[in-house]
Every structure is written in C-alpha cells, then in structure tokens.
PDB file of N, CA and C in Angstrom:
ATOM      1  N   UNK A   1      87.083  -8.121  42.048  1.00  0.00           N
ATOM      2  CA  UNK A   1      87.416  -9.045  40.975  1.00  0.00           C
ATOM      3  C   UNK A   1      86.481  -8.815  39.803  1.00  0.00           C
ATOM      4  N   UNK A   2      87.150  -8.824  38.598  1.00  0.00           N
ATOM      5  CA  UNK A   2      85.875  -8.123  37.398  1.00  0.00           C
ATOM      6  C   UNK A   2      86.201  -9.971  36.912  1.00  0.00           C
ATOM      7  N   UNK A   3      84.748 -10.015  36.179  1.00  0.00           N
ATOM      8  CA  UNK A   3      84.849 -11.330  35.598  1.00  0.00           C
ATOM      9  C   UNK A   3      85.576 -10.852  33.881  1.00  0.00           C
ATOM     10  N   UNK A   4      86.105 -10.053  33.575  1.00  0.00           N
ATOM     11  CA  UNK A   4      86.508  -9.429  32.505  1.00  0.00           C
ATOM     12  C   UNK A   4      88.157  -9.225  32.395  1.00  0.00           C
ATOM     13  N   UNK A   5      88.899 -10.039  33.667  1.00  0.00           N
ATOM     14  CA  UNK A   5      90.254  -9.572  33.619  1.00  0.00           C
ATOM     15  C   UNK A   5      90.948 -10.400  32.656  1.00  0.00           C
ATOM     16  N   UNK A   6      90.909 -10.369  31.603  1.00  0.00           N
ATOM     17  CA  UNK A   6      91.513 -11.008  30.887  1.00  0.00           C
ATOM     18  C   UNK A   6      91.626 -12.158  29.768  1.00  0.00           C
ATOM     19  N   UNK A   7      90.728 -12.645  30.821  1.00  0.00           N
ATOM     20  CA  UNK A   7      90.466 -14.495  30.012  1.00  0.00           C
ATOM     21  C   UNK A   7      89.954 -14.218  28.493  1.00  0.00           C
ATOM     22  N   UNK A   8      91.045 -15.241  27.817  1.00  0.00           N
ATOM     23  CA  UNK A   8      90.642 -15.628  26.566  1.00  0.00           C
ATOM     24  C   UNK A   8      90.726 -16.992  26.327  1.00  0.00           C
ATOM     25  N   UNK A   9      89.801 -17.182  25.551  1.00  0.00           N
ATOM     26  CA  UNK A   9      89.499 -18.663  25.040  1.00  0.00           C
ATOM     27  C   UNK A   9      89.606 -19.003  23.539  1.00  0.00           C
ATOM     28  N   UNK A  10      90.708 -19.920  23.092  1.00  0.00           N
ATOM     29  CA  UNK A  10      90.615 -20.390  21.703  1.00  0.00           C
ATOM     30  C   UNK A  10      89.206 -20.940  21.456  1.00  0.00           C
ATOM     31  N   UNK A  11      88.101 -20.651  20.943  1.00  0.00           N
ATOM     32  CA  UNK A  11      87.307 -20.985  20.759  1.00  0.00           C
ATOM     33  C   UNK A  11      87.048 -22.004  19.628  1.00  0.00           C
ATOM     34  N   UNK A  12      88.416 -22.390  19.075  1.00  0.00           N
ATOM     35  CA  UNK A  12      88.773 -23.672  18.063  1.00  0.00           C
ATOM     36  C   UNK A  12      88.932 -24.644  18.718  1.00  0.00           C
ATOM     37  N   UNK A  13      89.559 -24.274  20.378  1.00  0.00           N
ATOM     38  CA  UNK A  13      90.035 -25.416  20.764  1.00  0.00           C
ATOM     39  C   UNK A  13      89.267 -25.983  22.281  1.00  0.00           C
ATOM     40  N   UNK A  14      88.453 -24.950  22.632  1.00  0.00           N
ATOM     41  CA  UNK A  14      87.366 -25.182  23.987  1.00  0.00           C
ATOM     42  C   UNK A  14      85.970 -24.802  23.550  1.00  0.00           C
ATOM     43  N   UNK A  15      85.528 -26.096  23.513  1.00  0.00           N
ATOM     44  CA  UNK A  15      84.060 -25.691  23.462  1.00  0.00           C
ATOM     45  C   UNK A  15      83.481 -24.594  24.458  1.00  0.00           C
ATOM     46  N   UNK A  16      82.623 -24.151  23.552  1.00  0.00           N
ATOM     47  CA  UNK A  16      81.659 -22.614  24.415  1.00  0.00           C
ATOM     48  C   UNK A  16      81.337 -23.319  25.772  1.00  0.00           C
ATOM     49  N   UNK A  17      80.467 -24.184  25.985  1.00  0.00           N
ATOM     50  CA  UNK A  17      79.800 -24.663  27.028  1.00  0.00           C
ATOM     51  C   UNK A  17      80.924 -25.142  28.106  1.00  0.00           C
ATOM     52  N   UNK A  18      82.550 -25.402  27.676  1.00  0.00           N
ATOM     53  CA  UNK A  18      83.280 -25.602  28.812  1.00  0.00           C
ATOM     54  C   UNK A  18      83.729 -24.210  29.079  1.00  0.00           C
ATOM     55  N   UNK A  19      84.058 -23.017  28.006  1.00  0.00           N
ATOM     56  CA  UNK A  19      84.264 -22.130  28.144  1.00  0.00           C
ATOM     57  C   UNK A  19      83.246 -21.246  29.626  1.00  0.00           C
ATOM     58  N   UNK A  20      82.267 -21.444  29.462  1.00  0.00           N
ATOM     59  CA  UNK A  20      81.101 -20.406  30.347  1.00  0.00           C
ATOM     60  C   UNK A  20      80.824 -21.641  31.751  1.00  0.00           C
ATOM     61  N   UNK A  21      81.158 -22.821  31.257  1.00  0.00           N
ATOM     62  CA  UNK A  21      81.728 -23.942  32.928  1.00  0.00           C
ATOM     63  C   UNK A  21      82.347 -22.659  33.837  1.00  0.00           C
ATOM     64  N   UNK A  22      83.588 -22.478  33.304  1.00  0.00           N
ATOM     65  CA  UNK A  22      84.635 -21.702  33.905  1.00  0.00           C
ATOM     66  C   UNK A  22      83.757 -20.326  34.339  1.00  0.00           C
ATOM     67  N   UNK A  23      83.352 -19.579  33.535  1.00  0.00           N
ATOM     68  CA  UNK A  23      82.729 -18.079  33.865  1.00  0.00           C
ATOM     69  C   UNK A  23      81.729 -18.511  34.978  1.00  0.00           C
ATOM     70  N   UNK A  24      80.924 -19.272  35.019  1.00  0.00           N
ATOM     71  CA  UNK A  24      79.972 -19.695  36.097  1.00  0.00           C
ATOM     72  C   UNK A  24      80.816 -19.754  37.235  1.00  0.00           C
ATOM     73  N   UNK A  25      81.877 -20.890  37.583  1.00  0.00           N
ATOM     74  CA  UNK A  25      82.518 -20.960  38.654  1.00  0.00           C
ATOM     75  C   UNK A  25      83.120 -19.524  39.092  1.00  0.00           C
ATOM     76  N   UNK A  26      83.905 -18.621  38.312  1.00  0.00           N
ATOM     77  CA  UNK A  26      84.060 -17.428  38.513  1.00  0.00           C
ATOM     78  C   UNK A  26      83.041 -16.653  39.061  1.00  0.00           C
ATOM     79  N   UNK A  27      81.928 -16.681  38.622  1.00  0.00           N
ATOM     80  CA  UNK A  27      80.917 -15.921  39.238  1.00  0.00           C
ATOM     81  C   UNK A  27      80.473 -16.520  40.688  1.00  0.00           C
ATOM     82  N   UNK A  28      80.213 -17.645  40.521  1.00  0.00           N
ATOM     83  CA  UNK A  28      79.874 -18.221  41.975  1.00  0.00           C
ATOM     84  C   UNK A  28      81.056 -17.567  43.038  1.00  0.00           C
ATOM     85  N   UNK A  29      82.461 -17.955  42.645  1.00  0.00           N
ATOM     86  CA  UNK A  29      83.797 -17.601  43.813  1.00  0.00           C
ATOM     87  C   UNK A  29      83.469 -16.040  43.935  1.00  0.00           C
ATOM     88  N   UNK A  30      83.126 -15.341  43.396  1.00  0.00           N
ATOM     89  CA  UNK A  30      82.427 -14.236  43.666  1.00  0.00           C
ATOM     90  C   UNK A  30      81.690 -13.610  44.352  1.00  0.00           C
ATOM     91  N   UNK A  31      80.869 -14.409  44.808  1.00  0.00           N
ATOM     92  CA  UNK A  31      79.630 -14.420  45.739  1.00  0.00           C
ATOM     93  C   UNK A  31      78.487 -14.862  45.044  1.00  0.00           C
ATOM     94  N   UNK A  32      77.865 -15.268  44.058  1.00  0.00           N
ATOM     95  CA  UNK A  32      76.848 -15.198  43.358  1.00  0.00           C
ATOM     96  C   UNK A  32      76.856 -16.717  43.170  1.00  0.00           C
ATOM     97  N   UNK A  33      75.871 -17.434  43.854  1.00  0.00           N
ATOM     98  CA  UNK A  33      75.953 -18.688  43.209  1.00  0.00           C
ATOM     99  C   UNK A  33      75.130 -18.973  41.859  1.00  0.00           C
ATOM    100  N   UNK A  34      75.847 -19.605  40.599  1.00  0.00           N
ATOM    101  CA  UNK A  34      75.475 -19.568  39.357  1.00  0.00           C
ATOM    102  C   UNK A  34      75.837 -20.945  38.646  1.00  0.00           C
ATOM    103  N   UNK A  35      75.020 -21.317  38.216  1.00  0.00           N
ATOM    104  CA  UNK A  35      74.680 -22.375  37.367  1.00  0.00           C
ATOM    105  C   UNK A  35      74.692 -22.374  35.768  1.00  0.00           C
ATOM    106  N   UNK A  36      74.565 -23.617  34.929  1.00  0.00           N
ATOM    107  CA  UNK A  36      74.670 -23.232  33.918  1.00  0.00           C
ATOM    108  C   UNK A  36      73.718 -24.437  33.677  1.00  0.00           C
ATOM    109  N   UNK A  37      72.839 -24.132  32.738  1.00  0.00           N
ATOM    110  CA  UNK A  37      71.609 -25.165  32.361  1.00  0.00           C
ATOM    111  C   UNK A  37      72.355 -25.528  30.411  1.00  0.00           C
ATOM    112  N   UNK A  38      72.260 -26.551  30.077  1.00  0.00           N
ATOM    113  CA  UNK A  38      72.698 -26.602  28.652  1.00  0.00           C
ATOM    114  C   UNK A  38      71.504 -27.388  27.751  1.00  0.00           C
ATOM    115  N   UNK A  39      70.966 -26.993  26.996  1.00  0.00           N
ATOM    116  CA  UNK A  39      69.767 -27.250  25.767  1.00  0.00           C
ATOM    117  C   UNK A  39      69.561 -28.003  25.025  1.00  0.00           C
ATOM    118  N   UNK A  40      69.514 -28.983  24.465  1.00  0.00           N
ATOM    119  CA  UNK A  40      69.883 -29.714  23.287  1.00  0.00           C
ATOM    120  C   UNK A  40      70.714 -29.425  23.050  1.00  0.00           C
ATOM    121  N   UNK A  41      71.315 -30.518  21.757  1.00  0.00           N
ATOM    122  CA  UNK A  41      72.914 -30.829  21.284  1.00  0.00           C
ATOM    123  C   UNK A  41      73.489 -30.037  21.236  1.00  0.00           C
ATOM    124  N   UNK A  42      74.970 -29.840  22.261  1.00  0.00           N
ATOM    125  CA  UNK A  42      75.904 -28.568  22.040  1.00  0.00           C
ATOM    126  C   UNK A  42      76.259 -29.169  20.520  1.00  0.00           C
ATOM    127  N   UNK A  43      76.386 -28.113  19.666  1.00  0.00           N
ATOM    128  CA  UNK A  43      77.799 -28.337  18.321  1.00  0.00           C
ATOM    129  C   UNK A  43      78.475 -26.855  18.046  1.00  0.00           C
ATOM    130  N   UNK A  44      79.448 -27.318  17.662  1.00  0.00           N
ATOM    131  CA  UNK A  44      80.415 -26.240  17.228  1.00  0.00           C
ATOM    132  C   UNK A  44      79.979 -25.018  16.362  1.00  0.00           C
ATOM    133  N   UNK A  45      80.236 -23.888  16.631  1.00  0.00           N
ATOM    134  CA  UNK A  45      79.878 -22.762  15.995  1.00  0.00           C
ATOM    135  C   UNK A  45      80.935 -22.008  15.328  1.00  0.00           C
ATOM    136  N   UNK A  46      80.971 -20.789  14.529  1.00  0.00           N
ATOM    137  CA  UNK A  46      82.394 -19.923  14.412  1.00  0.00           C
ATOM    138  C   UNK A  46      83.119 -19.762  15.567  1.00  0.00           C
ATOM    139  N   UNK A  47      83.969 -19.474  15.582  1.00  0.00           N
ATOM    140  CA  UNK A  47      85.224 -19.010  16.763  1.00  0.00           C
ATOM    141  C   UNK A  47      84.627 -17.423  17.173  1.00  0.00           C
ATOM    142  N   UNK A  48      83.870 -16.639  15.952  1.00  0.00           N
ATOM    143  CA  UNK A  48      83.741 -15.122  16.430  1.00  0.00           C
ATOM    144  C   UNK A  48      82.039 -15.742  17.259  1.00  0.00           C
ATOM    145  N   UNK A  49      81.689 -16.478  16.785  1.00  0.00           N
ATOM    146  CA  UNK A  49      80.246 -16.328  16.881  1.00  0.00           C
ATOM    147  C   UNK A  49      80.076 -17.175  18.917  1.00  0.00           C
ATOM    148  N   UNK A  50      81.113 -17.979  18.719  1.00  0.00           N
ATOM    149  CA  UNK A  50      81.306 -18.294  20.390  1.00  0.00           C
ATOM    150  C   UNK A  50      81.368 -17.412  21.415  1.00  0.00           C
ATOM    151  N   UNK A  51      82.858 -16.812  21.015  1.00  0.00           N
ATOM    152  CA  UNK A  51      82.922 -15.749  21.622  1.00  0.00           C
ATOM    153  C   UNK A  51      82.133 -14.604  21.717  1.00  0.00           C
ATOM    154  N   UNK A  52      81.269 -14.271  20.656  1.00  0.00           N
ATOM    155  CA  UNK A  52      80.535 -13.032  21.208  1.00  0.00           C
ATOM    156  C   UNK A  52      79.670 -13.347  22.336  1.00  0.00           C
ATOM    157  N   UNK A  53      78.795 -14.854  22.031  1.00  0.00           N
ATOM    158  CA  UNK A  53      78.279 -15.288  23.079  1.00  0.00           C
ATOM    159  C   UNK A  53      78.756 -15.314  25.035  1.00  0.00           C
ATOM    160  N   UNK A  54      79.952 -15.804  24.307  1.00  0.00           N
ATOM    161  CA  UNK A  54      80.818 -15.686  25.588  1.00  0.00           C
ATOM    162  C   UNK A  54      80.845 -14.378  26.555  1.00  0.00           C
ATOM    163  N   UNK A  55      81.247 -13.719  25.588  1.00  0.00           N
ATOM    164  CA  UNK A  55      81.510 -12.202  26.014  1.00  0.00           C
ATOM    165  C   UNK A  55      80.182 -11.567  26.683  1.00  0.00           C
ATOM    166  N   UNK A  56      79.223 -11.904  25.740  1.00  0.00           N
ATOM    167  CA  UNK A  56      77.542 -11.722  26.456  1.00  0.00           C
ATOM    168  C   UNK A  56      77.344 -12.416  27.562  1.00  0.00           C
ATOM    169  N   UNK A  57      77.855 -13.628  27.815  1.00  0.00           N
ATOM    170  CA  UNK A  57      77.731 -13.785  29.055  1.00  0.00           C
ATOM    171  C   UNK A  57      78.211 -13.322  30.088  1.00  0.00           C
ATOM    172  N   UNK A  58      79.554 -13.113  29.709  1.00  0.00           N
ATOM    173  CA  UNK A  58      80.634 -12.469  30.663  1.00  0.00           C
ATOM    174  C   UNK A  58      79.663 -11.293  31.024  1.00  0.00           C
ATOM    175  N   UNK A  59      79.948 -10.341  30.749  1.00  0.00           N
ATOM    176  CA  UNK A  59      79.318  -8.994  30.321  1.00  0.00           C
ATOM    177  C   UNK A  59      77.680  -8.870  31.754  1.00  0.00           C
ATOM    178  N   UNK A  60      77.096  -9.667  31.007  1.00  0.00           N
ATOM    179  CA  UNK A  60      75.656  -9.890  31.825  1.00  0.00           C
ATOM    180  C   UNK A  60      75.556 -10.525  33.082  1.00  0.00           C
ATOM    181  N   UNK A  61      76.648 -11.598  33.432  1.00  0.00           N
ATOM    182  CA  UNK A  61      77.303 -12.230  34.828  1.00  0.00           C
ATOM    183  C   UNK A  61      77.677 -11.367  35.374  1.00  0.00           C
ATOM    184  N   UNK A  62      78.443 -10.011  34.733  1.00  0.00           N
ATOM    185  CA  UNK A  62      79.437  -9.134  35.825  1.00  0.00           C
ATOM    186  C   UNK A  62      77.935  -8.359  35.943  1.00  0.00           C
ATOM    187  N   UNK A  63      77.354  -7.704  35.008  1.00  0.00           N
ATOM    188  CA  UNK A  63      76.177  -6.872  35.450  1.00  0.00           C
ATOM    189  C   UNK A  63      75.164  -7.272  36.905  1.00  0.00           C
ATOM    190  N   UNK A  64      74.950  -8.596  37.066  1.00  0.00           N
ATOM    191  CA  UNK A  64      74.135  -9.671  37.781  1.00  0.00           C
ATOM    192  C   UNK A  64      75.023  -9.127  39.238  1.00  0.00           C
ATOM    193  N   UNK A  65      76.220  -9.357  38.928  1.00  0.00           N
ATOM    194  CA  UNK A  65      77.198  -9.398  40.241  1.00  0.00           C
ATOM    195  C   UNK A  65      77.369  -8.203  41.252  1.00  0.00           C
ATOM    196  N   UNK A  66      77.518  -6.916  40.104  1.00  0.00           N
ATOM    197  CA  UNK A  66      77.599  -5.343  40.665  1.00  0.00           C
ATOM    198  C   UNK A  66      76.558  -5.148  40.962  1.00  0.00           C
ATOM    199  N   UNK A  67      75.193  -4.992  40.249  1.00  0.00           N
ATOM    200  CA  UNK A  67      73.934  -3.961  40.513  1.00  0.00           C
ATOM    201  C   UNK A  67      72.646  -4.924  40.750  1.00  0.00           C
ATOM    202  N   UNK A  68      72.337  -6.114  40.447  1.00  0.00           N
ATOM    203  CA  UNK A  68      70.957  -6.789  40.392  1.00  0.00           C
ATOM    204  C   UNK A  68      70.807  -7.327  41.685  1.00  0.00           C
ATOM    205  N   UNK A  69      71.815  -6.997  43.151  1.00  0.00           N
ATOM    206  CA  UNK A  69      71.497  -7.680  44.159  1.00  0.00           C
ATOM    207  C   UNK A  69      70.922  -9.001  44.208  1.00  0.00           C
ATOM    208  N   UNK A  70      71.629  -9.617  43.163  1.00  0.00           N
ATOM    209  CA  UNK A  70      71.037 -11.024  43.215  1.00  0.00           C
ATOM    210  C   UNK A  70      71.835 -12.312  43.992  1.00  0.00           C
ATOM    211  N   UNK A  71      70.724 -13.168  44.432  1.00  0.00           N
ATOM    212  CA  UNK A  71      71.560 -14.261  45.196  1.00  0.00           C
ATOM    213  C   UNK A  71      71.538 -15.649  44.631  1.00  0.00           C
ATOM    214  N   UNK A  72      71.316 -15.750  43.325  1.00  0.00           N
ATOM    215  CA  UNK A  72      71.530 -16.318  42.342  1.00  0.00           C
ATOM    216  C   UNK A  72      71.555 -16.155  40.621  1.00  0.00           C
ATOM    217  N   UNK A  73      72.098 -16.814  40.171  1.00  0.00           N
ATOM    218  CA  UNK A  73      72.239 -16.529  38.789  1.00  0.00           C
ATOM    219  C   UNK A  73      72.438 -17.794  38.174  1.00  0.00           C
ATOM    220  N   UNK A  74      71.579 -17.455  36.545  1.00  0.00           N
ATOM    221  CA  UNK A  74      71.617 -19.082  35.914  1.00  0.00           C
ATOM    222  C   UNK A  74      72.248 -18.575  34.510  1.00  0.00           C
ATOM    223  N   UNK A  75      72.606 -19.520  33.537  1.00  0.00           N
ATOM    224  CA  UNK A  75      72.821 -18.927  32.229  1.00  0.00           C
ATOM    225  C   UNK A  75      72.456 -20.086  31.484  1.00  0.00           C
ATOM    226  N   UNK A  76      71.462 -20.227  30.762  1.00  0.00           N
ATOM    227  CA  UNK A  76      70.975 -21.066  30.266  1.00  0.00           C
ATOM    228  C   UNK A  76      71.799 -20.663  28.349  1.00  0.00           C
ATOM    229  N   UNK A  77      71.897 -21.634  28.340  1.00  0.00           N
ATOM    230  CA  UNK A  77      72.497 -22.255  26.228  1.00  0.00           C
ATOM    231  C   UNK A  77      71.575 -23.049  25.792  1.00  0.00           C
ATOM    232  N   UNK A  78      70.790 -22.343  24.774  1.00  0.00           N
ATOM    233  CA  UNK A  78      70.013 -22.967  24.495  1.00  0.00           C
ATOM    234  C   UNK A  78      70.201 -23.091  22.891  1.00  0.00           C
ATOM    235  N   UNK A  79      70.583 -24.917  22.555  1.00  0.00           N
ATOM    236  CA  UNK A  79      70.602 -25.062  20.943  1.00  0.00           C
ATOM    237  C   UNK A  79      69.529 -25.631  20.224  1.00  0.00           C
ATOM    238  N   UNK A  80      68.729 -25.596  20.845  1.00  0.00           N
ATOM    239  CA  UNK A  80      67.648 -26.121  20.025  1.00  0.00           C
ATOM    240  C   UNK A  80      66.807 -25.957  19.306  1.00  0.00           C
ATOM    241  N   UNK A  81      66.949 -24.465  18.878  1.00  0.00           N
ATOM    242  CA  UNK A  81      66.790 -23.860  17.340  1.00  0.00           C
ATOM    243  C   UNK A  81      67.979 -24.674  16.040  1.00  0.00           C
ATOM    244  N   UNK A  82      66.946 -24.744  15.043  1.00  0.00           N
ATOM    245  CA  UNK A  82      67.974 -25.600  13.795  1.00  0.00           C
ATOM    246  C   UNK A  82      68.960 -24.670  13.462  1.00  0.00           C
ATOM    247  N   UNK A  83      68.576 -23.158  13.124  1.00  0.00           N
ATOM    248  CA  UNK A  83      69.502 -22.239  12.894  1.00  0.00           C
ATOM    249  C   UNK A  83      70.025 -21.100  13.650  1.00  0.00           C
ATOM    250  N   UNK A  84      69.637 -21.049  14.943  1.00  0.00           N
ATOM    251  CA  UNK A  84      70.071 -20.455  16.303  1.00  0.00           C
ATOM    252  C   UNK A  84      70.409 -21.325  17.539  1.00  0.00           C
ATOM    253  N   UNK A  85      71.344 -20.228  18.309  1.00  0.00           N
ATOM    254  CA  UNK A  85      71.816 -20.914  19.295  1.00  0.00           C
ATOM    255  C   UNK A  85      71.304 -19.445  20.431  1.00  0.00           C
ATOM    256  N   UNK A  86      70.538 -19.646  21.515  1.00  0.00           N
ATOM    257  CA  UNK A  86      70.532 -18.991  22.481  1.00  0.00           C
ATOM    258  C   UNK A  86      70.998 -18.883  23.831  1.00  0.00           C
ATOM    259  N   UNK A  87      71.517 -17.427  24.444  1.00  0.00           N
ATOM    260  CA  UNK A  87      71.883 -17.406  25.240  1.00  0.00           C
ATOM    261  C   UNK A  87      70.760 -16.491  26.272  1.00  0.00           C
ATOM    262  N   UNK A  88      70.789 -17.351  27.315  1.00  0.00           N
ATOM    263  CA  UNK A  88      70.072 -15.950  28.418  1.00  0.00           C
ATOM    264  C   UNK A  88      70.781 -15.814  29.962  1.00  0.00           C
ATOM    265  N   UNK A  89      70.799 -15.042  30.358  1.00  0.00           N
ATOM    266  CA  UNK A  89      71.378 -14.932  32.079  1.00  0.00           C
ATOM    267  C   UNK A  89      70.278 -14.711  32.689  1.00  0.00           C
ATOM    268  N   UNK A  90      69.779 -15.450  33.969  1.00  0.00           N
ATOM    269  CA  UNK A  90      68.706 -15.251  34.229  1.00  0.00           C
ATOM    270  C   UNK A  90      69.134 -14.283  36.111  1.00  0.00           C
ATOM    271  N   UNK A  91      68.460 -14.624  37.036  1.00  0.00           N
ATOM    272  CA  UNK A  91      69.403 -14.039  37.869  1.00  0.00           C
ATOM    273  C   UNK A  91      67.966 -13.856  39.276  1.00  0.00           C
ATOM    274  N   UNK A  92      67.733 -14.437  40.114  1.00  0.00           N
ATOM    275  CA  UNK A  92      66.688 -14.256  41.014  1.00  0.00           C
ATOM    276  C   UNK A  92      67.386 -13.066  42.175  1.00  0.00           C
ATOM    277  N   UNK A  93      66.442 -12.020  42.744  1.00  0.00           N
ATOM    278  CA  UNK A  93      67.121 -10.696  43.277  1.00  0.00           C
ATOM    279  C   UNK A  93      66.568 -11.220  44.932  1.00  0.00           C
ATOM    280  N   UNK A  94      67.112 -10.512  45.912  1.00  0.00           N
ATOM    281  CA  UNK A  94      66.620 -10.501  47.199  1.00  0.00           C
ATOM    282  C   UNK A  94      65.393 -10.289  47.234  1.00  0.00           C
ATOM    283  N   UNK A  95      64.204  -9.865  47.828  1.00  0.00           N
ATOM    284  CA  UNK A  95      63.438  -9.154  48.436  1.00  0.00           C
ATOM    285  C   UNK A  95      63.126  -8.110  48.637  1.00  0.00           C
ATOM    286  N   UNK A  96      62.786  -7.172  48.246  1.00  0.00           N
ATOM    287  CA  UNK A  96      62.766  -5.339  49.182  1.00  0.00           C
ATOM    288  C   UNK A  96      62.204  -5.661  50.065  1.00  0.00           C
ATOM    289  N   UNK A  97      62.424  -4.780  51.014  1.00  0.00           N
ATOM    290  CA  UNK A  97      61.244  -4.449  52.194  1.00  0.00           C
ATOM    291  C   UNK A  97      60.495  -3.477  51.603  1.00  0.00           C
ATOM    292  N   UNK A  98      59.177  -3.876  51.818  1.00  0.00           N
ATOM    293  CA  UNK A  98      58.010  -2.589  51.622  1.00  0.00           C
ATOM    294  C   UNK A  98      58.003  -1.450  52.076  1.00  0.00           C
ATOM    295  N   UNK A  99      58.329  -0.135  51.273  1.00  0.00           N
ATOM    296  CA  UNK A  99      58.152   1.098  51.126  1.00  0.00           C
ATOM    297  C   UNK A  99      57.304   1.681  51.308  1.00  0.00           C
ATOM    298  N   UNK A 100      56.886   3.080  51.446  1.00  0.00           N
ATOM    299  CA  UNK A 100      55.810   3.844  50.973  1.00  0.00           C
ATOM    300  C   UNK A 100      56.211   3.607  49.357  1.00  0.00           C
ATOM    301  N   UNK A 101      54.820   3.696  48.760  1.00  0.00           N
ATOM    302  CA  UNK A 101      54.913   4.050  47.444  1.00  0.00           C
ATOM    303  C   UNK A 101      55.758   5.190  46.785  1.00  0.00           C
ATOM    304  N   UNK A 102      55.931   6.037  47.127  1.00  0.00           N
ATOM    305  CA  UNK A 102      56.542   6.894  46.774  1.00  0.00           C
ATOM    306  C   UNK A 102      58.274   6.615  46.476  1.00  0.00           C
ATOM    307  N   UNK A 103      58.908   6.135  47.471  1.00  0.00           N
ATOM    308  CA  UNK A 103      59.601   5.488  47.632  1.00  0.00           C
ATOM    309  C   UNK A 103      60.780   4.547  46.794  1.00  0.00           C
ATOM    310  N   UNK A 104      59.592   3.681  47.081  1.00  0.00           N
ATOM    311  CA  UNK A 104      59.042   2.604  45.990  1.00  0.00           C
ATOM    312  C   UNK A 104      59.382   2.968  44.283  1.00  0.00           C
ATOM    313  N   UNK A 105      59.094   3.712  44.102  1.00  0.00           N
ATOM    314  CA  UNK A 105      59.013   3.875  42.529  1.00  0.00           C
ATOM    315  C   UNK A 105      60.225   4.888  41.981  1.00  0.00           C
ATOM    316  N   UNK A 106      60.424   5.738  42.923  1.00  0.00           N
ATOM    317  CA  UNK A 106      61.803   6.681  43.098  1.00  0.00           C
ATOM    318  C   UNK A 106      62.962   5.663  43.010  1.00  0.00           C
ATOM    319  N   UNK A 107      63.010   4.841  43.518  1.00  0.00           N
ATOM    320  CA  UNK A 107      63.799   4.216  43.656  1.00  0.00           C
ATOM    321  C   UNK A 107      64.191   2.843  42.933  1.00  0.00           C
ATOM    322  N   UNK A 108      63.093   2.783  42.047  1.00  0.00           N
ATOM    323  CA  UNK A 108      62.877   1.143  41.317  1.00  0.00           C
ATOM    324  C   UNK A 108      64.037   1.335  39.949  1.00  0.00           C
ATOM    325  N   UNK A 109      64.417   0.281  39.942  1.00  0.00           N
ATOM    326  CA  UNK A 109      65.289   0.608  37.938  1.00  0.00           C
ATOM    327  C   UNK A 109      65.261  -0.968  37.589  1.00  0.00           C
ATOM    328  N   UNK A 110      64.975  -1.092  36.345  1.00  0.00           N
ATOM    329  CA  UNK A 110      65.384  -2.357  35.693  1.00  0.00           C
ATOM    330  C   UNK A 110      64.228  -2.098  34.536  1.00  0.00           C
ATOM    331  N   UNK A 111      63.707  -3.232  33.979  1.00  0.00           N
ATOM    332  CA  UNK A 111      62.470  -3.411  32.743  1.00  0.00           C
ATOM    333  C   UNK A 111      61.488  -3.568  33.312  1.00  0.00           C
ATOM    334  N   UNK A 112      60.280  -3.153  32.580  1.00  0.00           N
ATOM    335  CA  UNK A 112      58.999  -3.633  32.684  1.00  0.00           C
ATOM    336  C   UNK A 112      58.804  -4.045  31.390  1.00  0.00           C
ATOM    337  N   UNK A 113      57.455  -5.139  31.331  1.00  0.00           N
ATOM    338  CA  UNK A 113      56.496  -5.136  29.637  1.00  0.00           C
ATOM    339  C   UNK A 113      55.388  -5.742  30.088  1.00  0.00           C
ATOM    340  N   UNK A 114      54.684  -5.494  29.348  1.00  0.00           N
ATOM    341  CA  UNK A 114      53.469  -5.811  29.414  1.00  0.00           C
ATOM    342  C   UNK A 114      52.843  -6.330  28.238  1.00  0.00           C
ATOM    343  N   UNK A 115      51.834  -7.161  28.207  1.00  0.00           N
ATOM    344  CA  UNK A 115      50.831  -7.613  26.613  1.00  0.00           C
ATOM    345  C   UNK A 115      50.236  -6.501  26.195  1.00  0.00           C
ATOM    346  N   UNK A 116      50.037  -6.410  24.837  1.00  0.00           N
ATOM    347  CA  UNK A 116      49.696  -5.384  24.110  1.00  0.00           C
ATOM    348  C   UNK A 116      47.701  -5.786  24.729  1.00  0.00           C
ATOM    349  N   UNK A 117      47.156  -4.297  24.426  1.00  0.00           N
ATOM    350  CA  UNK A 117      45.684  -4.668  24.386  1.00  0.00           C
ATOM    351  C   UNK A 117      44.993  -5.206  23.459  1.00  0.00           C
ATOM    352  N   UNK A 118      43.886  -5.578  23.495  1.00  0.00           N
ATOM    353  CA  UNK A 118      43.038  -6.028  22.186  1.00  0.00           C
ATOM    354  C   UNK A 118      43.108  -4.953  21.557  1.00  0.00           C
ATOM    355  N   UNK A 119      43.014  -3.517  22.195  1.00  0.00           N
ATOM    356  CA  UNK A 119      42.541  -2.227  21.633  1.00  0.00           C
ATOM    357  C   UNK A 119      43.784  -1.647  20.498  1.00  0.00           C
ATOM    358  N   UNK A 120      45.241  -2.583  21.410  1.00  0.00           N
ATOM    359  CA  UNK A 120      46.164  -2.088  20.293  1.00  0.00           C
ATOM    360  C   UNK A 120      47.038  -1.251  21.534  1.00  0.00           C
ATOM    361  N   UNK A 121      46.743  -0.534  22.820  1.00  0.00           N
ATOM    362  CA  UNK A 121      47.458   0.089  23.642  1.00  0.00           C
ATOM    363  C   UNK A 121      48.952  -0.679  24.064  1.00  0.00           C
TER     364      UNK A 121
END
C-alpha cells in the first residue's frame, strides 16, 4: 500500500490538520503507529502552500514506512511562528543488535551533525 495512491484534498475545503488526521491513520493501518501532535492556532493557509505541506508529509510518512524500520512515527504542525507554519515527521527506529565495528559502520545510513568547534571545525 503506498500512502501516495491517489488522495487529493481540496485544500479550500479541508483543513490541512484534518487532511494529515487521515494520512496518520493511513500510516498507522500500515503498520506504523503514528500520531499527529498540532501547535498553536491552526489557520488557513494557500491551497498550494497546504498541500505542499501535505505532500511533505505524505512523502516523509511513506519514507518512515519503507526504510527507517521504525515502530513509531509522529508528525508534529507547528504554527506558532507569526509568519511560518512548520512541519516535521519525527519517527523512533528499533534497536540494532551490536556489531563488530566494522560492521557497524558498513552498514549504517541516515544523518549525522554535530556543533561546530570554538576553533571553527
């Protein structure tokens, strides 16, 4: 099941936050149990500017679902910027079992970051 088959949303006529209700439950019937946290005051945005959001969620829910071995997932909306509205997918993964190092690192994929140094590194 792709969370991408299709669904469209008048975004004139369903708010975003009931819109990604629905994508959450989709993801959960999926296997992935997923939540949706909401931020200060939902209000209405453009119709393109919903949907891209939307679509970012979609998009980052199906990613969560195929490859992040995760056994949960959140998507937090966050409006409580005066002139932004944020979206994040958050997503907690299983466990590995401990490797040799070698292993271990052959085998790792996703992000790292780190704080910059005093030195500037």
């Amino acid at each position: 099941m792709s969370l991408t088959d299709g669904r469209h949303f008048d975004f004139a006529a369903v708010p975003l936050p009931d819109a990604l209700r629905e994508l959450v439950a989709l993801t959960s019937a999926a296997g992935v149990p997923t939540s949706l946290d909401v931020t200060g005051q939902a209000r209405p945005l453009e119709p393109a500017a919903e949907e891209s959001l939307y679509r970012a969620a979609q998009e980052g829910l199906t990613n969560v679902r195929k490859h992040a071995c995760a056994t949960r997932a959140a998507l937090v909306l966050d409006y409580t910027g005066e002139a932004e509205v944020r979206l994040e997918v958050r997503e907690r993964r299983r466990r590995a079992r401990r490797r040799p190092a070698r292993g271990r690192v052959s085998g790792w994929w996703g992000y790292a970051s780190a704080p910059r140094s005093p030195e500037g590194g």
